[in-house]
C-alpha atoms as a PDB file:
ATOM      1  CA  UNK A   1      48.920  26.595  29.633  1.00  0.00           C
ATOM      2  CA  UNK A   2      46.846  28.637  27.284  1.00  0.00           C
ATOM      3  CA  UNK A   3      44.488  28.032  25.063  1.00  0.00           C
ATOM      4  CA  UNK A   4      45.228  27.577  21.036  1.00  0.00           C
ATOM      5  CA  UNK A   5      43.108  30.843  19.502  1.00  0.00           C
ATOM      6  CA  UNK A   6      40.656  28.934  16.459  1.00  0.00           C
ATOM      7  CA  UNK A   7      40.249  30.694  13.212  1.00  0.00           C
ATOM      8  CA  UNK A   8      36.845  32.940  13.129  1.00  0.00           C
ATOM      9  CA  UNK A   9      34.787  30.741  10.208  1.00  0.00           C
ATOM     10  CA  UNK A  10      32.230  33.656   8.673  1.00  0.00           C
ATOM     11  CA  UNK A  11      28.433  31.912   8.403  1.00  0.00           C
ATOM     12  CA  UNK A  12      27.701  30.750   5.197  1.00  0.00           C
ATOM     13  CA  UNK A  13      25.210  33.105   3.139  1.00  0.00           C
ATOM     14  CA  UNK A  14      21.746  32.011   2.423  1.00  0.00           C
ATOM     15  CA  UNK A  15      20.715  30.897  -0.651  1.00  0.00           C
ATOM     16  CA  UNK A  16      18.555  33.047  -2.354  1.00  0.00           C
ATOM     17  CA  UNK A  17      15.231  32.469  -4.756  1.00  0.00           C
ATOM     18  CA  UNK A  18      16.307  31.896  -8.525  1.00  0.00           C
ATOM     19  CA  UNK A  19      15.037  34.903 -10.694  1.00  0.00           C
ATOM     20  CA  UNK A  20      12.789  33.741 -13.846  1.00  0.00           C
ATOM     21  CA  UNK A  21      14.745  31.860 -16.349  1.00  0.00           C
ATOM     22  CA  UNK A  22      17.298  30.861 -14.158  1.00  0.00           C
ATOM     23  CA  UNK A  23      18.598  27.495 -13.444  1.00  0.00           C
ATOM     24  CA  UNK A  24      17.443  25.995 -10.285  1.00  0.00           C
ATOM     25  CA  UNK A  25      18.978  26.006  -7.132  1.00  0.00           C
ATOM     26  CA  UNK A  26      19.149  22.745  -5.908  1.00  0.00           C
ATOM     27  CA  UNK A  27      19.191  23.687  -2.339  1.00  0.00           C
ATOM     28  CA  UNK A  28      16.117  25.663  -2.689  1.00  0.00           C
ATOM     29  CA  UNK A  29      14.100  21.951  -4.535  1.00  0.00           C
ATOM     30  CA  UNK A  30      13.080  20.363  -1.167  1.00  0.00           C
ATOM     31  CA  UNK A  31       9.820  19.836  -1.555  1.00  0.00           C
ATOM     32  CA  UNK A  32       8.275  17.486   0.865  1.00  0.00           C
ATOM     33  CA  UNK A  33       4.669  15.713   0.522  1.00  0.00           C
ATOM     34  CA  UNK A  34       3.646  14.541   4.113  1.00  0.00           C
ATOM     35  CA  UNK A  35       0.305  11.777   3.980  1.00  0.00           C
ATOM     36  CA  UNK A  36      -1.665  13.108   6.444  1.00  0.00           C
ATOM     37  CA  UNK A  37      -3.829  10.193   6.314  1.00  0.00           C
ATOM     38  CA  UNK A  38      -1.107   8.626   8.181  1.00  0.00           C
ATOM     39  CA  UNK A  39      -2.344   8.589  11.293  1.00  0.00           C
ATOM     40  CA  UNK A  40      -5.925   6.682  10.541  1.00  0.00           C
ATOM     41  CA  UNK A  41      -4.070   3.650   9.347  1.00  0.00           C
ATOM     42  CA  UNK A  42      -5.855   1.154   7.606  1.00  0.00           C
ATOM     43  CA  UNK A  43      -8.263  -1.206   9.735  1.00  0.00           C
ATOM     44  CA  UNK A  44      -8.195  -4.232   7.278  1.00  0.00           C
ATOM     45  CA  UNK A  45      -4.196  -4.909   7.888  1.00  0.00           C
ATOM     46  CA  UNK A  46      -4.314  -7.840  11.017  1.00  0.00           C
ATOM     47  CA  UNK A  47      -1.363 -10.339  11.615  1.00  0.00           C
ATOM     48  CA  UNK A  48      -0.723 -12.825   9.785  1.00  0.00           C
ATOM     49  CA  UNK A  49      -1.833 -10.985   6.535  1.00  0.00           C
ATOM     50  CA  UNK A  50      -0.297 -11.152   3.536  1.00  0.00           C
ATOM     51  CA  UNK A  51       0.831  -7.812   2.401  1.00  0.00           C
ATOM     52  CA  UNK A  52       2.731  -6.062  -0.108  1.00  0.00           C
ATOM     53  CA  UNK A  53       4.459  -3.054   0.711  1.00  0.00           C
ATOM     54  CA  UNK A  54       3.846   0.034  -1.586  1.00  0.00           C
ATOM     55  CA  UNK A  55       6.277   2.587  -0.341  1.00  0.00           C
ATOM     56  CA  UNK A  56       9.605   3.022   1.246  1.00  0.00           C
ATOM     57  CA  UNK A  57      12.632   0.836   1.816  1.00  0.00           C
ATOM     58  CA  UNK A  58      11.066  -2.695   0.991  1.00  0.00           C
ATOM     59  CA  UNK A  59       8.630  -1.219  -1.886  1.00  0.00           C
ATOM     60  CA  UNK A  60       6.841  -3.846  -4.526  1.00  0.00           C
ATOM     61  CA  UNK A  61       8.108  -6.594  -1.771  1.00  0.00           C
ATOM     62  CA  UNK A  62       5.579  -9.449  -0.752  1.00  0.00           C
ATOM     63  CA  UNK A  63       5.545 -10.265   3.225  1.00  0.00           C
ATOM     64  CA  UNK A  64       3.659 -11.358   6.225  1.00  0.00           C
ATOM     65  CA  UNK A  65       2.397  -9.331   8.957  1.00  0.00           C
ATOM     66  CA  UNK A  66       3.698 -10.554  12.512  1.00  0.00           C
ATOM     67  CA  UNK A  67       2.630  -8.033  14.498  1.00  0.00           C
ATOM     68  CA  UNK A  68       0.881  -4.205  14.598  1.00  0.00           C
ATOM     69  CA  UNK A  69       2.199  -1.515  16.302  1.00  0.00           C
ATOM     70  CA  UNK A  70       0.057   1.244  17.564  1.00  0.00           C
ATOM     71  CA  UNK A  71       0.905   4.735  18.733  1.00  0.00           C
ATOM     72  CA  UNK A  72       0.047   8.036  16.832  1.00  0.00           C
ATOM     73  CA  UNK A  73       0.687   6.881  13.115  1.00  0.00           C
ATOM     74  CA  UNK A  74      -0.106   2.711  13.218  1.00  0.00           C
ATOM     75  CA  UNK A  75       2.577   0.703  11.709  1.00  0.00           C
ATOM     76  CA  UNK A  76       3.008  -3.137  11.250  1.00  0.00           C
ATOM     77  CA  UNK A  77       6.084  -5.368  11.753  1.00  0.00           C
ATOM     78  CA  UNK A  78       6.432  -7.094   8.210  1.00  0.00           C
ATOM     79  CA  UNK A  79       8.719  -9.700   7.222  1.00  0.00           C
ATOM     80  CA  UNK A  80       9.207 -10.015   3.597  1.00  0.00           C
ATOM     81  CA  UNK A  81       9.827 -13.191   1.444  1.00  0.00           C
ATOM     82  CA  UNK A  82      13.659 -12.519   1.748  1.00  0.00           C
ATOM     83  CA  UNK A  83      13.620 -12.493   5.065  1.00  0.00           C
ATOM     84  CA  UNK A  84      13.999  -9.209   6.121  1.00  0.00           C
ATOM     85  CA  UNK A  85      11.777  -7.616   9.000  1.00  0.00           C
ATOM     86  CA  UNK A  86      10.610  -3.742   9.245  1.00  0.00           C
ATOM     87  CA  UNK A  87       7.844  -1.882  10.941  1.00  0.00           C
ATOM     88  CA  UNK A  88       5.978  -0.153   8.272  1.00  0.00           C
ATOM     89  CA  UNK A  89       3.274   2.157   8.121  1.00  0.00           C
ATOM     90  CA  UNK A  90      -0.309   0.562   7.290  1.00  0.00           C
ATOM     91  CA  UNK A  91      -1.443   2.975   4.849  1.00  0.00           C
ATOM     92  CA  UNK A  92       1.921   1.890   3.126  1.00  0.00           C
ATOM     93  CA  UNK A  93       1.083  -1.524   3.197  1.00  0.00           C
ATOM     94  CA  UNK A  94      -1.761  -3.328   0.752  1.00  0.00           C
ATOM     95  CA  UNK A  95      -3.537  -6.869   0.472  1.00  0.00           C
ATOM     96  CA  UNK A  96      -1.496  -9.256  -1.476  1.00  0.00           C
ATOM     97  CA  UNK A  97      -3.032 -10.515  -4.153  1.00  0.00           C
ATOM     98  CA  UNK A  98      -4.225 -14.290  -3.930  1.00  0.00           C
ATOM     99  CA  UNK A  99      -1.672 -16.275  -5.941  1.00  0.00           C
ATOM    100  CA  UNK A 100      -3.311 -18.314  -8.011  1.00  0.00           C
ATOM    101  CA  UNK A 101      -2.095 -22.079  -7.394  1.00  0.00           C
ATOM    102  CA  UNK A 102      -1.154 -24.593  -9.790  1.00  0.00           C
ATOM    103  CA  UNK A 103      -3.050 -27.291 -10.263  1.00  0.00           C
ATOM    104  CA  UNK A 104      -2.041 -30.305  -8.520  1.00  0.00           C
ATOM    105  CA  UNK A 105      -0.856 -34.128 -10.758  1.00  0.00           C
ATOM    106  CA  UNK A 106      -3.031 -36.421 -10.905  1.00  0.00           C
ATOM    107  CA  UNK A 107      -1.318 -39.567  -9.510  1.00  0.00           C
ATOM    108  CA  UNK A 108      -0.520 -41.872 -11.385  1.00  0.00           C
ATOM    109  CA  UNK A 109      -1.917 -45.533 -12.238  1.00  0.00           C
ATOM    110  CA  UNK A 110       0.083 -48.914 -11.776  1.00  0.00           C
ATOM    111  CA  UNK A 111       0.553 -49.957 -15.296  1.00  0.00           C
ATOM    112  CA  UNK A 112      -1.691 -53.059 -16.006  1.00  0.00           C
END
């Protein structure tokens, strides 16, 4: 049996740098900010913290820190209020604020 021949697709051509006064290229926007703090984490995130999460998926979210992760970039397992559990990085992670509670009734008396 022989082979079926495929049709020769030419390589697509490379995009190339907008002159001035151009419209951008949107393929040629991917600019890409890296932390490079990363990798010293924060040493004041510990389990059982409460934490809110200041970048990525779960972002503005309130949670509690079950357990840290260590390795080249340290990371924490977080579950939020909702429920939902991720390992985040620390420096992407802050102190919750305290909450302030409300003040408790006073009981009340037996009527006399």
């Amino acid at each position: 049996m022989t082979r079926k021949k495929r049709p020769y697709i030419p390589p697509r051509p490379a995009p190339t740098p907008a002159a001035p006064g151009d419209t951008p290229n949107p393929q040629m926007n991917r600019a890409v900010s890296i932390n490079l703090q990363a990798t010293t984490g924060r040493a004041d995130i510990h389990a059982g913290l409460r934490v809110r999460v200041a970048g990525g998926l779960y972002e503005g979210e309130v949670g509690t820190v079950e357990s840290m992760v260590g390795g080249v970039i340290p990371a924490a397992v977080v579950r939020t209020e909702a429920g939902k559990v991720r390992r985040i990085r620390t420096v992407d992670l802050a102190p919750a604020p305290a909450q302030a509670r409300a003040p408790e009734p006073a009981p009340e008396s037996p009527p006399n």
